[in-house]
N, C-alpha and C. Protein backbone atom coordinates (compact mmCIF):
# COMPACT_ATOMS: atom_id res chain seq x y z
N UNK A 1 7.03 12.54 6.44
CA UNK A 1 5.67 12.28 6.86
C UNK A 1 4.74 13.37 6.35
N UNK A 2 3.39 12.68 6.12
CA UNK A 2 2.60 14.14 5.45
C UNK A 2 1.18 14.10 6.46
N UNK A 3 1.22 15.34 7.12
CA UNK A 3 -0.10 15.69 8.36
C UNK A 3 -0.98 15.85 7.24
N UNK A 4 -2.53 15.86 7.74
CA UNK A 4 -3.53 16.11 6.87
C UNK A 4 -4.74 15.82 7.72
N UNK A 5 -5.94 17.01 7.57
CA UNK A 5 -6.64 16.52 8.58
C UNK A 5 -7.52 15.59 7.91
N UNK A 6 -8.18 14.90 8.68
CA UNK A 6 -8.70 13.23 8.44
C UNK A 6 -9.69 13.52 8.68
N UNK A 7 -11.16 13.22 7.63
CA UNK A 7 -12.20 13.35 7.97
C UNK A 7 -12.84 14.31 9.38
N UNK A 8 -12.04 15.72 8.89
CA UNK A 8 -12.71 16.71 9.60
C UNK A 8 -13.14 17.75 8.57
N UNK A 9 -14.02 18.66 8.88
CA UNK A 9 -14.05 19.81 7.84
C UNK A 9 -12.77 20.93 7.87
N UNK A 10 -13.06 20.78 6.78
CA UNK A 10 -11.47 22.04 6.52
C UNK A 10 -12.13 23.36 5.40
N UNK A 11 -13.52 23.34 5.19
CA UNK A 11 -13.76 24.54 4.71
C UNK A 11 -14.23 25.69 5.65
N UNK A 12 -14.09 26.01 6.73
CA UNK A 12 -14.54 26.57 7.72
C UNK A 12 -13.63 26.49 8.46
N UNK A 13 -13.79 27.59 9.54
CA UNK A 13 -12.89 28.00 10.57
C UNK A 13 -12.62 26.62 11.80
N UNK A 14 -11.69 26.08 12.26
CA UNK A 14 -12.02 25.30 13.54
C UNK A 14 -11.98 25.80 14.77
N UNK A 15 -13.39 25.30 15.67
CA UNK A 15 -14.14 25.85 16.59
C UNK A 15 -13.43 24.98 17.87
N UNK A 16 -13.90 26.04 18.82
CA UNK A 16 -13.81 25.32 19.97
C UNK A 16 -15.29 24.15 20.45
N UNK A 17 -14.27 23.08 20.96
CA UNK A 17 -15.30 22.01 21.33
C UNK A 17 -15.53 21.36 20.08
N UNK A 18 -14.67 21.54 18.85
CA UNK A 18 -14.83 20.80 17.61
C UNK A 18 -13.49 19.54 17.97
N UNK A 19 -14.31 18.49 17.51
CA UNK A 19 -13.20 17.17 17.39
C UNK A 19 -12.88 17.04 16.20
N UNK A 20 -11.41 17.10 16.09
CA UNK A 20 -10.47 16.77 14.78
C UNK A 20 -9.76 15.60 14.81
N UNK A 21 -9.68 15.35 13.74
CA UNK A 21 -8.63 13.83 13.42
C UNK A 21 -7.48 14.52 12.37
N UNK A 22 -6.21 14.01 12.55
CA UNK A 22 -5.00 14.31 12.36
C UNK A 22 -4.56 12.95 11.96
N UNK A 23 -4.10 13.09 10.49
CA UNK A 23 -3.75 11.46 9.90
C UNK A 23 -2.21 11.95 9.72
N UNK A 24 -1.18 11.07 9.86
CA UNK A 24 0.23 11.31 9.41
C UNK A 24 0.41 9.96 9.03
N UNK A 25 1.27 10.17 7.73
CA UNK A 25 1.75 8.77 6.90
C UNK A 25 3.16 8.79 6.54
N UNK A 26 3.59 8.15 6.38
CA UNK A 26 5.06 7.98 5.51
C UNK A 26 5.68 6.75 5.92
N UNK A 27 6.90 6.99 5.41
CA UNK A 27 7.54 6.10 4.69
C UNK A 27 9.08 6.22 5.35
N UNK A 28 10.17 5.97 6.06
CA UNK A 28 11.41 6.63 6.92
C UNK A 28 12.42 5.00 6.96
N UNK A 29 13.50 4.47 6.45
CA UNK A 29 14.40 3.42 6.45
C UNK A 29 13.66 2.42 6.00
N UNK A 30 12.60 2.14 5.04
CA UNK A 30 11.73 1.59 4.43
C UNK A 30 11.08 1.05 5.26
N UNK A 31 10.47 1.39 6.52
CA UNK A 31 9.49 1.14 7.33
C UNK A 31 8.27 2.08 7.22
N UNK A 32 6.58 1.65 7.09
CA UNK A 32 5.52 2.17 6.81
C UNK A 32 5.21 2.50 8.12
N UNK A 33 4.51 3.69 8.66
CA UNK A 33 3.98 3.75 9.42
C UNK A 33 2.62 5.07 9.43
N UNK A 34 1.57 4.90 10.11
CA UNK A 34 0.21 5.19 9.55
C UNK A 34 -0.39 5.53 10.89
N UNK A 35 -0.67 6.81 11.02
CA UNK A 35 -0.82 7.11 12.93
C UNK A 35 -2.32 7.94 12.49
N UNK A 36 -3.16 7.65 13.42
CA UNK A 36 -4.41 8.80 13.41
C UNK A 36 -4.56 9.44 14.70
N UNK A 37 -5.02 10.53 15.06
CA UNK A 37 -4.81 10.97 16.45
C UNK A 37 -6.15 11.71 16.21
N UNK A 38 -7.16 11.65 17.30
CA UNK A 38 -8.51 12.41 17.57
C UNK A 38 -7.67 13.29 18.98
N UNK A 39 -8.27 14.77 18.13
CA UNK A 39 -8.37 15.92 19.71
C UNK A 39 -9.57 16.34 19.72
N UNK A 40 -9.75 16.47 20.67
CA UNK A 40 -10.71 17.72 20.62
C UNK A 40 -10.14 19.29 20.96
N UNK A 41 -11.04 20.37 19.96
CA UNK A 41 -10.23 21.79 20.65
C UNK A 41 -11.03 22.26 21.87
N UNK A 42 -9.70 22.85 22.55
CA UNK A 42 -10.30 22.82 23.92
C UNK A 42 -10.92 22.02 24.85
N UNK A 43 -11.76 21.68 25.95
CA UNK A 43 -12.11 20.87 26.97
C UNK A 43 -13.07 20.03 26.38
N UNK A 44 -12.94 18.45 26.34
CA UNK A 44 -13.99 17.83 25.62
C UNK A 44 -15.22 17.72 26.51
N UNK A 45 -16.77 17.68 25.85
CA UNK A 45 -17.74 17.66 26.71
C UNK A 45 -17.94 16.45 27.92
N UNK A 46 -18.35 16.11 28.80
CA UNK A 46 -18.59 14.85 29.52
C UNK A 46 -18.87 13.80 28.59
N UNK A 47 -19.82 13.84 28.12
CA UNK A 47 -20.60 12.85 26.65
C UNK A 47 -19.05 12.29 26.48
N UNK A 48 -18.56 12.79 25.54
CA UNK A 48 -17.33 12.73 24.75
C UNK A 48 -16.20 11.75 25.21
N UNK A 49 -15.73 12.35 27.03
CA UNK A 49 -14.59 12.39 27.94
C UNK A 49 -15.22 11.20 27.83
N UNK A 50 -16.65 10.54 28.66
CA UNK A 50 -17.01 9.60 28.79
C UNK A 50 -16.91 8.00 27.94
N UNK A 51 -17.06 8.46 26.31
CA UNK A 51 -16.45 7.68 25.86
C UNK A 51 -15.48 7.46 25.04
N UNK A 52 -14.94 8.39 25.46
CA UNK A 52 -12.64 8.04 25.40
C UNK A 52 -12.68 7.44 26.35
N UNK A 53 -12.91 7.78 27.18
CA UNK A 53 -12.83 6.55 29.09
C UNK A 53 -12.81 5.35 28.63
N UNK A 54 -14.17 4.84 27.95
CA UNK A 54 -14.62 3.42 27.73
C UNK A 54 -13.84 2.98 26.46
N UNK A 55 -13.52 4.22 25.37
CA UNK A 55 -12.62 2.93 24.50
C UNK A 55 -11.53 2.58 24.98
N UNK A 56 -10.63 3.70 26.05
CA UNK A 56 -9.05 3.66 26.26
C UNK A 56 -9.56 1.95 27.25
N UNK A 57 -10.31 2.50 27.97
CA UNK A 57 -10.50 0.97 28.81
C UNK A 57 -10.54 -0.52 28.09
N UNK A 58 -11.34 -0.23 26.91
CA UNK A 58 -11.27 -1.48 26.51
C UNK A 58 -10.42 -1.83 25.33
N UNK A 59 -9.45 -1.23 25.03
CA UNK A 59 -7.99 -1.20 24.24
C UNK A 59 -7.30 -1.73 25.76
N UNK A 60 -7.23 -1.06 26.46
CA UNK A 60 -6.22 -1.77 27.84
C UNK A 60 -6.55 -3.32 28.40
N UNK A 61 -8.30 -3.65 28.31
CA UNK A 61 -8.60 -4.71 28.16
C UNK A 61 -7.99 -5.85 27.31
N UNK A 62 -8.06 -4.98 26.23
CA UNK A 62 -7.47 -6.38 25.23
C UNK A 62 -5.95 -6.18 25.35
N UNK A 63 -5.51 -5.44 25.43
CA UNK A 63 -3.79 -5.33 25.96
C UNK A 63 -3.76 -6.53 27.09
N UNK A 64 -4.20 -6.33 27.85
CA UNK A 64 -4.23 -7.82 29.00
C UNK A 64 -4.30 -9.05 28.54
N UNK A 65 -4.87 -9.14 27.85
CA UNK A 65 -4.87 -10.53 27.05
C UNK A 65 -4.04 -11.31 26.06
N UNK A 66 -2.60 -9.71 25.62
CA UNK A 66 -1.93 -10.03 24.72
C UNK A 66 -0.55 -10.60 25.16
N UNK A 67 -1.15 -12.00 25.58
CA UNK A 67 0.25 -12.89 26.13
C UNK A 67 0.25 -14.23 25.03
N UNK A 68 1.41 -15.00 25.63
CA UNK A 68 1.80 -15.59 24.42
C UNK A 68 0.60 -17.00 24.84
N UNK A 69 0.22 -17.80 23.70
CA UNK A 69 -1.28 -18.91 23.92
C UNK A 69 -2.61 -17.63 23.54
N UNK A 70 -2.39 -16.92 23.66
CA UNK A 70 -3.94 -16.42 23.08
C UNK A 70 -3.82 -16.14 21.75
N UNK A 71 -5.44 -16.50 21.19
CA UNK A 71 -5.28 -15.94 19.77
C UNK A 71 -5.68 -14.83 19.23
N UNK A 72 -5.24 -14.17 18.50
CA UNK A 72 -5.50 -12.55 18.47
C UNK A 72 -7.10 -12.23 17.38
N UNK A 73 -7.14 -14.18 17.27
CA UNK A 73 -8.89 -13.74 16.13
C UNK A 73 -9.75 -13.31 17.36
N UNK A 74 -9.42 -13.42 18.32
CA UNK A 74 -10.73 -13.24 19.93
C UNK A 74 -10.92 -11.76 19.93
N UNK A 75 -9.82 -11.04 19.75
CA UNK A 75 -9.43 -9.59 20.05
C UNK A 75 -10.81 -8.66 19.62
N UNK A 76 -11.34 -8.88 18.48
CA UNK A 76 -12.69 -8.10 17.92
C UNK A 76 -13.44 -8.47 18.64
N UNK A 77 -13.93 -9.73 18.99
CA UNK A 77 -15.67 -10.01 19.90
C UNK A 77 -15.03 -9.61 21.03
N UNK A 78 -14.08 -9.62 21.86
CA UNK A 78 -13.57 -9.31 23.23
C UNK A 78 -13.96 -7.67 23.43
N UNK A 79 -13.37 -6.78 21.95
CA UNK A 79 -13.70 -5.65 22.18
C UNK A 79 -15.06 -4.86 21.54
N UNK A 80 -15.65 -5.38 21.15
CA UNK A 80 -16.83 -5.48 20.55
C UNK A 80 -18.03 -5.61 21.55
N UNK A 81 -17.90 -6.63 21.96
CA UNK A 81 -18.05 -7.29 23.64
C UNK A 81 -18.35 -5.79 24.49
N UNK A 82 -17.14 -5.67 25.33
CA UNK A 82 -16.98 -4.57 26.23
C UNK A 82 -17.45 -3.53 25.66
N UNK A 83 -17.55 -3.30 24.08
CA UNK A 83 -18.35 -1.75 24.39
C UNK A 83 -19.77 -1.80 24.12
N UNK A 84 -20.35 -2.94 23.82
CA UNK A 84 -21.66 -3.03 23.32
C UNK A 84 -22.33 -3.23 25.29
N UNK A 85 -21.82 -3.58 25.73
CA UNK A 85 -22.08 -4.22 27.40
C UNK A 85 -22.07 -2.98 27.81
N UNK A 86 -21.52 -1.74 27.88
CA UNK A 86 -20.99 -0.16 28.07
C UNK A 86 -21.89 0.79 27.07
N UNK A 87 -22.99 0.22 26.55
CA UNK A 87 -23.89 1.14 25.83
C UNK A 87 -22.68 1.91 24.61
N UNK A 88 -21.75 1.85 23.97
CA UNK A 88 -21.41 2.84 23.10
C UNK A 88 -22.25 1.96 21.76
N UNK A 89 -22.84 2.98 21.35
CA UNK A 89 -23.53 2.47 20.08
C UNK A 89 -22.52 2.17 18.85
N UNK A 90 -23.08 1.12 17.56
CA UNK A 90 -22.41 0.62 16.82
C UNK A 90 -20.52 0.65 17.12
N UNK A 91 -20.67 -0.44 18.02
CA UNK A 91 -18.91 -0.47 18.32
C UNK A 91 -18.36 -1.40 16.81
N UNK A 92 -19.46 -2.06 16.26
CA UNK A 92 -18.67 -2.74 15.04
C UNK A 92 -18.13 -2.15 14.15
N UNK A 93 -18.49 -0.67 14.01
CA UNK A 93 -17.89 0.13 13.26
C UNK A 93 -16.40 0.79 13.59
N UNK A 94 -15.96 0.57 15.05
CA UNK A 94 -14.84 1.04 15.65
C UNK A 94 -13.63 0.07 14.93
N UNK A 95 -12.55 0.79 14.91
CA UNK A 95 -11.40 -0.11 14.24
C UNK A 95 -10.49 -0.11 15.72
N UNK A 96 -10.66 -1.42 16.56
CA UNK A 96 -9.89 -1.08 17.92
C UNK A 96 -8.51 -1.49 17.73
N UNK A 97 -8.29 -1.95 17.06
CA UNK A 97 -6.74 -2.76 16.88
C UNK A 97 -6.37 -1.97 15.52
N UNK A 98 -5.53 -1.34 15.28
CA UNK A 98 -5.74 -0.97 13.91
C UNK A 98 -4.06 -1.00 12.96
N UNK A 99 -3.67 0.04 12.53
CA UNK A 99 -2.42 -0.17 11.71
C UNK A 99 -1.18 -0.73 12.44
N UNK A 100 -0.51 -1.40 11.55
CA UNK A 100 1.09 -2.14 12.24
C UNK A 100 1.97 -0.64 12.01
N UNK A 101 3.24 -1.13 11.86
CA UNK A 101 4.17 -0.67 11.49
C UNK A 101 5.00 -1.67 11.39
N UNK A 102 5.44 -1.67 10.25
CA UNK A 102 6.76 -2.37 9.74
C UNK A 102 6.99 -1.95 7.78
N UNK A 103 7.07 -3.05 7.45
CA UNK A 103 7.85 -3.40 5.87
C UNK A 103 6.66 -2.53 4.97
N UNK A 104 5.56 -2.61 4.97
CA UNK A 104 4.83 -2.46 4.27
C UNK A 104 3.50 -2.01 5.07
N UNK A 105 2.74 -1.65 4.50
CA UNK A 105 1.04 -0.99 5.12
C UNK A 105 0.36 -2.57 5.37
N UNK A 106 -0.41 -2.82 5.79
CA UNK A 106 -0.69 -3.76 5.92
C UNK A 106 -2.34 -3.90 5.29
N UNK A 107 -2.44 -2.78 4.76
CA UNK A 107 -4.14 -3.11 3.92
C UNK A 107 -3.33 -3.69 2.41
N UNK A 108 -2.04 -4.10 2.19
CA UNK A 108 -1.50 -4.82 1.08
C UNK A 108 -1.72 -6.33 1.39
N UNK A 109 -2.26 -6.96 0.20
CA UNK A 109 -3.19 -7.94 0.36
C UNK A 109 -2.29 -9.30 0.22
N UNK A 110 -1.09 -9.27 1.26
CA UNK A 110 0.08 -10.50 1.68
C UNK A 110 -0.49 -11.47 2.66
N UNK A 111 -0.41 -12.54 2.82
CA UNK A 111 -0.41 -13.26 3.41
C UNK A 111 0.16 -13.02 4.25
N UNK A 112 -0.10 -13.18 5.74
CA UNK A 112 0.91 -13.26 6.70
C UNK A 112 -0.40 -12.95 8.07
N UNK A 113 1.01 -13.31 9.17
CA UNK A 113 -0.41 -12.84 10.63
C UNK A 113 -0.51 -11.71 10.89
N UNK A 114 -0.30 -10.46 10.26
CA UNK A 114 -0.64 -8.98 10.89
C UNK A 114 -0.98 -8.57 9.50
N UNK A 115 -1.36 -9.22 8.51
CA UNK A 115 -1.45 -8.22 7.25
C UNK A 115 -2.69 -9.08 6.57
N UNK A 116 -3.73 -7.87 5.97
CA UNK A 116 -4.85 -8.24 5.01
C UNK A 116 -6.00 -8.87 5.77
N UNK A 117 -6.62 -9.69 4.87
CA UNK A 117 -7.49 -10.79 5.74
C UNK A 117 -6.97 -12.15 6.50
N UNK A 118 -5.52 -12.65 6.16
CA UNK A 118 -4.75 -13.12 7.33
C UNK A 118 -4.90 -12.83 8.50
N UNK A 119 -4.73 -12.00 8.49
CA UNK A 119 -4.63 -10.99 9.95
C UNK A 119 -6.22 -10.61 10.77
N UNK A 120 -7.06 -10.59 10.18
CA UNK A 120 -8.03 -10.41 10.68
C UNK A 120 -8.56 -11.70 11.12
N UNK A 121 -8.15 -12.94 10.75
CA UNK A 121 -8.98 -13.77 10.81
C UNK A 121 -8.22 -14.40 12.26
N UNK A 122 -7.03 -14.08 12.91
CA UNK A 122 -5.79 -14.07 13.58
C UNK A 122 -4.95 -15.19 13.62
N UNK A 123 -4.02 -15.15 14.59
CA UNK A 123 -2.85 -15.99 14.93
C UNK A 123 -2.90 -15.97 16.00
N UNK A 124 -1.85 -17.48 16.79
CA UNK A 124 -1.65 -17.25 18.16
C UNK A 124 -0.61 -16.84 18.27
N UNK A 125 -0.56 -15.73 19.72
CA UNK A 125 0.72 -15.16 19.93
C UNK A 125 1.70 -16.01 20.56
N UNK A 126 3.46 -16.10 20.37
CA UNK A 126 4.40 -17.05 21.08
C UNK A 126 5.08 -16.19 21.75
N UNK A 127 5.92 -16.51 22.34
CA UNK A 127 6.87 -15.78 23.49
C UNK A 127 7.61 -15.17 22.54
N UNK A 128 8.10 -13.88 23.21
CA UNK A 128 8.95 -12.89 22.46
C UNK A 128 8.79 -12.35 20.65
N UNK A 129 7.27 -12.82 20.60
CA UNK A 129 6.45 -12.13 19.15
C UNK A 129 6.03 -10.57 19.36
N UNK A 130 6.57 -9.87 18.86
CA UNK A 130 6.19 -8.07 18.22
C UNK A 130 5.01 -7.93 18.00
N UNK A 131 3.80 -7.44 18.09
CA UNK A 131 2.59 -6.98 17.44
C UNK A 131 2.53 -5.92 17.51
């Protein structure tokens, strides 16, 4: 796996009360997997805490919904929805559902229900389906 910080500055010292993103990638029994992690250093401000609150909430939102008969094209206006209703500005820009893990990355442009524009456009979930 290779750490690397992700659209943070790296020519300068990192501060306290600075938010970093931490990207790790690789490649392990030919399974892809693609993780991003936001910290903040040290205690994040209220502002901030406040909306980690509202995305973790509305990721758990759409977790509720991920039973088998729903279709997973709902998943964007559902969470799109909840944060625009919650004042966080431009939520269309948020990626709330984001990388798989399996065979391949999934920004590879395959057909299938979790990969490319397939996948965005969704599938319905069945009993005992992986996402």
């Amino acid at each position: 796996f290779i750490p690397e910080l992700f659209r943070t500055r790296h020519d300068r010292p990192l501060a306290a009360g600075q938010v970093v993103i931490l990207e790790t990638l690789g490649k392990t029994e030919g399974f892809w997997i693609d993780i991003n992690r936001t910290a903040v250093l040290g205690q994040p401000t209220p502002e901030y805490q406040a909306l980690h609150d509202t995305i973790r909430d509305c990721y758990l939102t759409q977790l509720e919904r991920m039973k088998p008969g729903f279709h997973t094209g709902a998943l964007g206006k559902l969470g799109h929805d909840y944060l625009r209703e919650r004042g966080v500005p431009a939520p269309e820009k948020l990626l709330l559902l984001a990388h798989g893990i399996g065979q391949m990355p999934i920004e590879s442009p395959v057909a299938g229900p979790s990969m490319g524009t397939a996948g965005a456009r969704g599938f319905a979930l069945e009993e005992d389906m992986v996402v």
